[in-house]
N, C-alpha and C. Protein backbone atom coordinates (compact mmCIF):
# COMPACT_ATOMS: atom_id res chain seq x y z
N UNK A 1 -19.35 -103.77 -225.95
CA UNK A 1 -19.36 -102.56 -226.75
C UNK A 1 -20.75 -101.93 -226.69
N UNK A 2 -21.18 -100.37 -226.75
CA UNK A 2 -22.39 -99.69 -226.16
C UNK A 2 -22.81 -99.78 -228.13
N UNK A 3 -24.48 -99.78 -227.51
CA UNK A 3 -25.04 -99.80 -229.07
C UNK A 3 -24.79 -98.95 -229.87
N UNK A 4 -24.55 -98.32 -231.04
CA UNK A 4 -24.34 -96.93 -231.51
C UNK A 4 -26.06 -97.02 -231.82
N UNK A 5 -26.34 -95.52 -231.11
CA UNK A 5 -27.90 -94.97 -231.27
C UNK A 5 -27.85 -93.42 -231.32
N UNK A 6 -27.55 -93.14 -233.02
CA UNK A 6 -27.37 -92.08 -233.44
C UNK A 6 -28.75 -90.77 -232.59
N UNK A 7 -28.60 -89.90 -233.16
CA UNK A 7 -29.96 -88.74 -232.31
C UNK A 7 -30.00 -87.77 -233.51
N UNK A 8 -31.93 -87.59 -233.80
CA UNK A 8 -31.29 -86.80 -234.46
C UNK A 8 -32.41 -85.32 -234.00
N UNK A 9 -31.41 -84.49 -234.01
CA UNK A 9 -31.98 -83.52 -233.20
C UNK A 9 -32.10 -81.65 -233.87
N UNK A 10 -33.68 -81.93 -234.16
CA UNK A 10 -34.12 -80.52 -234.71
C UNK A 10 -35.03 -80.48 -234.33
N UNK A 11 -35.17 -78.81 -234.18
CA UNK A 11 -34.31 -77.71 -234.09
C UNK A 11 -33.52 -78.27 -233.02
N UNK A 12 -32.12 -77.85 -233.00
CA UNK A 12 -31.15 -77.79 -232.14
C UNK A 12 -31.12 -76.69 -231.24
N UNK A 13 -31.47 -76.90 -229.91
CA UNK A 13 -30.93 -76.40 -228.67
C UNK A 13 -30.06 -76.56 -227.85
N UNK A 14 -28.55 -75.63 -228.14
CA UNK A 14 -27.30 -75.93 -227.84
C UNK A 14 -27.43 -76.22 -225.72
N UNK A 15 -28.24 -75.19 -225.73
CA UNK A 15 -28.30 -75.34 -223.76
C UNK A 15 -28.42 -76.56 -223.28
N UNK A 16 -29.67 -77.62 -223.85
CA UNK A 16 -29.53 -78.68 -223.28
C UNK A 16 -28.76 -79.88 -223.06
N UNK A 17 -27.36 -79.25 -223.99
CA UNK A 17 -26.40 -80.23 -223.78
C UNK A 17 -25.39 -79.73 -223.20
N UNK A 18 -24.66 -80.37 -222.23
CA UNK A 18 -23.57 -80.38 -221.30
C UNK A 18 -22.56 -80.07 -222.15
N UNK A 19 -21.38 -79.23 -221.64
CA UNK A 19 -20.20 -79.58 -222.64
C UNK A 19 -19.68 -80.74 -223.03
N UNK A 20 -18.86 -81.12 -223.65
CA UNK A 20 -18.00 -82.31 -224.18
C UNK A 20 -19.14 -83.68 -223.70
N UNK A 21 -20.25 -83.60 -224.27
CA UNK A 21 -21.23 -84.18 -223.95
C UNK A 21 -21.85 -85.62 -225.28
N UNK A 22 -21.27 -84.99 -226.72
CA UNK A 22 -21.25 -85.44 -227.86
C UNK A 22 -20.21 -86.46 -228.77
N UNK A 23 -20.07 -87.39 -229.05
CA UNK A 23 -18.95 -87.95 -229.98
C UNK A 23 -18.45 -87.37 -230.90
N UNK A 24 -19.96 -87.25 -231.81
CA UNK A 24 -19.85 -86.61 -233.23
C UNK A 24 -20.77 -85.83 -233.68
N UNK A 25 -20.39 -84.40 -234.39
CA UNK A 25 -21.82 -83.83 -234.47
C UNK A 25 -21.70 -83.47 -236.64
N UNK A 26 -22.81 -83.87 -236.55
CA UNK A 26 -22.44 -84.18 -238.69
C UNK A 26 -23.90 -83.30 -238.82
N UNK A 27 -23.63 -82.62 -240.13
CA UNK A 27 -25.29 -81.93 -240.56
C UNK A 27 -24.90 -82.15 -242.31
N UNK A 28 -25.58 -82.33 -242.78
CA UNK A 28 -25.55 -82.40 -244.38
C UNK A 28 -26.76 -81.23 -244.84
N UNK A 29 -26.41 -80.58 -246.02
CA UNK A 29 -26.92 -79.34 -246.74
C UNK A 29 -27.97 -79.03 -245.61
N UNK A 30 -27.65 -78.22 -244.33
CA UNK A 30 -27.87 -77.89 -243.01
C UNK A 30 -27.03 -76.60 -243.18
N UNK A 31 -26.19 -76.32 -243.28
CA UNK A 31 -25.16 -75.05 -242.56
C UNK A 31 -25.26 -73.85 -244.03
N UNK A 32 -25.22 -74.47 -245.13
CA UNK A 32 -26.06 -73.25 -246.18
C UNK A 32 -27.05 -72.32 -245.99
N UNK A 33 -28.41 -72.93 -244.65
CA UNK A 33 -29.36 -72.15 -244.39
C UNK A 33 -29.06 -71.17 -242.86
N UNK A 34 -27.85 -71.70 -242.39
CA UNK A 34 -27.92 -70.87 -241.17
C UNK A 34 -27.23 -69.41 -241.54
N UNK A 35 -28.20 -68.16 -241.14
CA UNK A 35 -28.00 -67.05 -241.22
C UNK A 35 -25.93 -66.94 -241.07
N UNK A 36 -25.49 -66.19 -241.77
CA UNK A 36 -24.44 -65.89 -241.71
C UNK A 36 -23.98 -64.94 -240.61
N UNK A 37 -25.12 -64.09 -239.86
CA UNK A 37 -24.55 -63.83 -238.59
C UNK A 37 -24.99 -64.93 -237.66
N UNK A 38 -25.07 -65.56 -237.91
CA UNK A 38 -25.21 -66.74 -236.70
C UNK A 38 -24.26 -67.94 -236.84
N UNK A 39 -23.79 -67.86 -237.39
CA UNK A 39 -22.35 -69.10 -237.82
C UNK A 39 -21.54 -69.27 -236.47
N UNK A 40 -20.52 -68.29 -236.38
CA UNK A 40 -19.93 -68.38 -235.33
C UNK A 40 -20.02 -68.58 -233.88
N UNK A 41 -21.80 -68.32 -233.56
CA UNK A 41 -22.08 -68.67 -232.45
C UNK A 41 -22.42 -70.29 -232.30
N UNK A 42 -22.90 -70.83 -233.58
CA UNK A 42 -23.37 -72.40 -234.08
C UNK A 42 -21.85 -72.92 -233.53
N UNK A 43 -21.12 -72.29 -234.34
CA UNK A 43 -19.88 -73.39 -234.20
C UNK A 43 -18.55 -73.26 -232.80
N UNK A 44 -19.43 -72.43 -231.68
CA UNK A 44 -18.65 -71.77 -230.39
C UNK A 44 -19.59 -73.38 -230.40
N UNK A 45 -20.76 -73.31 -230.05
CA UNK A 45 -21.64 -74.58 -229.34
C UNK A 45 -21.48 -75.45 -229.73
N UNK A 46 -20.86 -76.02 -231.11
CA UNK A 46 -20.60 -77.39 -231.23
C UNK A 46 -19.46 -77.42 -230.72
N UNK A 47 -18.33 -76.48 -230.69
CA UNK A 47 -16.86 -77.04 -230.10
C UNK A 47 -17.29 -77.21 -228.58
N UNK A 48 -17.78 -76.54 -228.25
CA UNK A 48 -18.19 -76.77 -226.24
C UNK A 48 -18.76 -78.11 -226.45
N UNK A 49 -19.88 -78.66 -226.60
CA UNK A 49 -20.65 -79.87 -226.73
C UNK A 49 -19.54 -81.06 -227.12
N UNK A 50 -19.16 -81.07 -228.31
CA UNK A 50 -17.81 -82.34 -228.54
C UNK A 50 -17.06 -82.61 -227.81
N UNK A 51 -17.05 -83.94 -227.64
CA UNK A 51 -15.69 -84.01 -226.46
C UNK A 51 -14.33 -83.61 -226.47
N UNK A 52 -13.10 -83.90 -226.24
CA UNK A 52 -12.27 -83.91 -226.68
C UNK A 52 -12.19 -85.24 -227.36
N UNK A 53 -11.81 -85.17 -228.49
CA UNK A 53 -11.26 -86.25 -229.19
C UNK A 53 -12.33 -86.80 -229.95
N UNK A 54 -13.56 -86.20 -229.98
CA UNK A 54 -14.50 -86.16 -230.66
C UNK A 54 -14.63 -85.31 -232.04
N UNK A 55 -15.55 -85.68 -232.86
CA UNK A 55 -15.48 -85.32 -234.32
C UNK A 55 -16.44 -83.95 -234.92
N UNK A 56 -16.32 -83.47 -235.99
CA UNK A 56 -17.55 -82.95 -236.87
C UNK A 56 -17.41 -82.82 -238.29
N UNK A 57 -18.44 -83.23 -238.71
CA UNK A 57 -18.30 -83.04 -240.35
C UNK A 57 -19.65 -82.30 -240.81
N UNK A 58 -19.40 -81.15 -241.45
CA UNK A 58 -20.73 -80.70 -241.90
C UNK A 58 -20.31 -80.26 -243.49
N UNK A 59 -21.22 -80.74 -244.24
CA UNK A 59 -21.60 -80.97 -245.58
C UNK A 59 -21.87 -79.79 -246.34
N UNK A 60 -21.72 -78.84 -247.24
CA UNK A 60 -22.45 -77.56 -247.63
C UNK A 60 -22.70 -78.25 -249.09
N UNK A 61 -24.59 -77.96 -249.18
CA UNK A 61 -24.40 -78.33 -250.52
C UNK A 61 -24.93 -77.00 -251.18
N UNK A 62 -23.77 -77.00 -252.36
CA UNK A 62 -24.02 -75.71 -253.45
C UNK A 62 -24.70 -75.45 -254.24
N UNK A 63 -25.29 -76.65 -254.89
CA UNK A 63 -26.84 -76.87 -255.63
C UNK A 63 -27.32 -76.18 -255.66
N UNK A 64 -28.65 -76.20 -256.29
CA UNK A 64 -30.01 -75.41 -256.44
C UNK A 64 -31.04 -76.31 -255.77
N UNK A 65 -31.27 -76.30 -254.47
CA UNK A 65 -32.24 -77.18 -253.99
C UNK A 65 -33.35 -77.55 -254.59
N UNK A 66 -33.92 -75.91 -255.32
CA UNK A 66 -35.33 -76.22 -256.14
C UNK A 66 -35.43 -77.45 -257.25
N UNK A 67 -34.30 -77.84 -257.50
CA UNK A 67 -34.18 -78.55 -258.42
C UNK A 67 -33.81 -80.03 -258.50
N UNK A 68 -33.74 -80.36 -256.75
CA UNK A 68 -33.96 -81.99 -256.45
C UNK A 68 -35.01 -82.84 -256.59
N UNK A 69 -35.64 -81.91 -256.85
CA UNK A 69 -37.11 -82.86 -257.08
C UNK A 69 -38.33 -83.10 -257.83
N UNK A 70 -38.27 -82.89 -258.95
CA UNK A 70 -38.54 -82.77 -260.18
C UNK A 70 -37.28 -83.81 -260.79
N UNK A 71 -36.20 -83.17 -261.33
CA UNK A 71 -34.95 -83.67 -261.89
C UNK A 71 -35.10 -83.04 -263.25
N UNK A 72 -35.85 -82.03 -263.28
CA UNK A 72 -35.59 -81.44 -265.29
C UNK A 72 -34.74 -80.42 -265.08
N UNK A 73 -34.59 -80.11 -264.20
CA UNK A 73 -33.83 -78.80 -264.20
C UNK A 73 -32.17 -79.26 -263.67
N UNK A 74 -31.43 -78.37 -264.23
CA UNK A 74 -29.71 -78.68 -263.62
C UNK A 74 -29.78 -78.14 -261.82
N UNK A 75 -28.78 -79.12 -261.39
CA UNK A 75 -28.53 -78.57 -260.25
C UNK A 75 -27.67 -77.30 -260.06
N UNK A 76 -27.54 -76.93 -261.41
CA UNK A 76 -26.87 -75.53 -260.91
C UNK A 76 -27.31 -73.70 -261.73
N UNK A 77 -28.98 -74.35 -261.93
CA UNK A 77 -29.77 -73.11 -262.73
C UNK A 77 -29.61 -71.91 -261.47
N UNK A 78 -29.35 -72.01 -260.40
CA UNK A 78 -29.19 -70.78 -259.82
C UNK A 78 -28.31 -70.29 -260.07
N UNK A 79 -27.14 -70.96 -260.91
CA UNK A 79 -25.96 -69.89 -261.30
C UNK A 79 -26.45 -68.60 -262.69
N UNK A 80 -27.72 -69.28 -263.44
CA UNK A 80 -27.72 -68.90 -264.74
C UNK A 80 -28.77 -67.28 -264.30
């Protein structure tokens, strides 16, 4: 069995990878910051890159980031 040796790769440059070149491609509170005209081109390049039969899971977190790190504040004062 091949080692699993995850990658982790930022900034992402979709060119240097071959198509169906990837297993799995995962981003956690990652896809909240990508410009909203740029979405659909992000996610043309991850379907080319994945193999077939390969995976993706990406995470959106709704939070208030400012507020992970400290901890006095709610994670959701950007609603107020």
């Amino acid at each position: 069995m091949a080692e699993f040796a995850p990658a982790y790769i930022c900034p992402w440059q979709p060119g240097r990878h071959p198509a169906d070149s990837v297993d799995i491609a995962v981003s956690r509170a990652v896809m909240e910051h990508v410009p909203a005209e740029d979405v659909a081109a992000l996610f043309r390049d991850l379907l080319r890159v994945v193999r077939p039969g390969g995976h993706m899971c990406h995470s959106i977190d709704n939070t208030d980031h400012w507020e992970h790190g400290d901890g006095r504040g709610s994670l959701m004062s950007f609603l107020c």
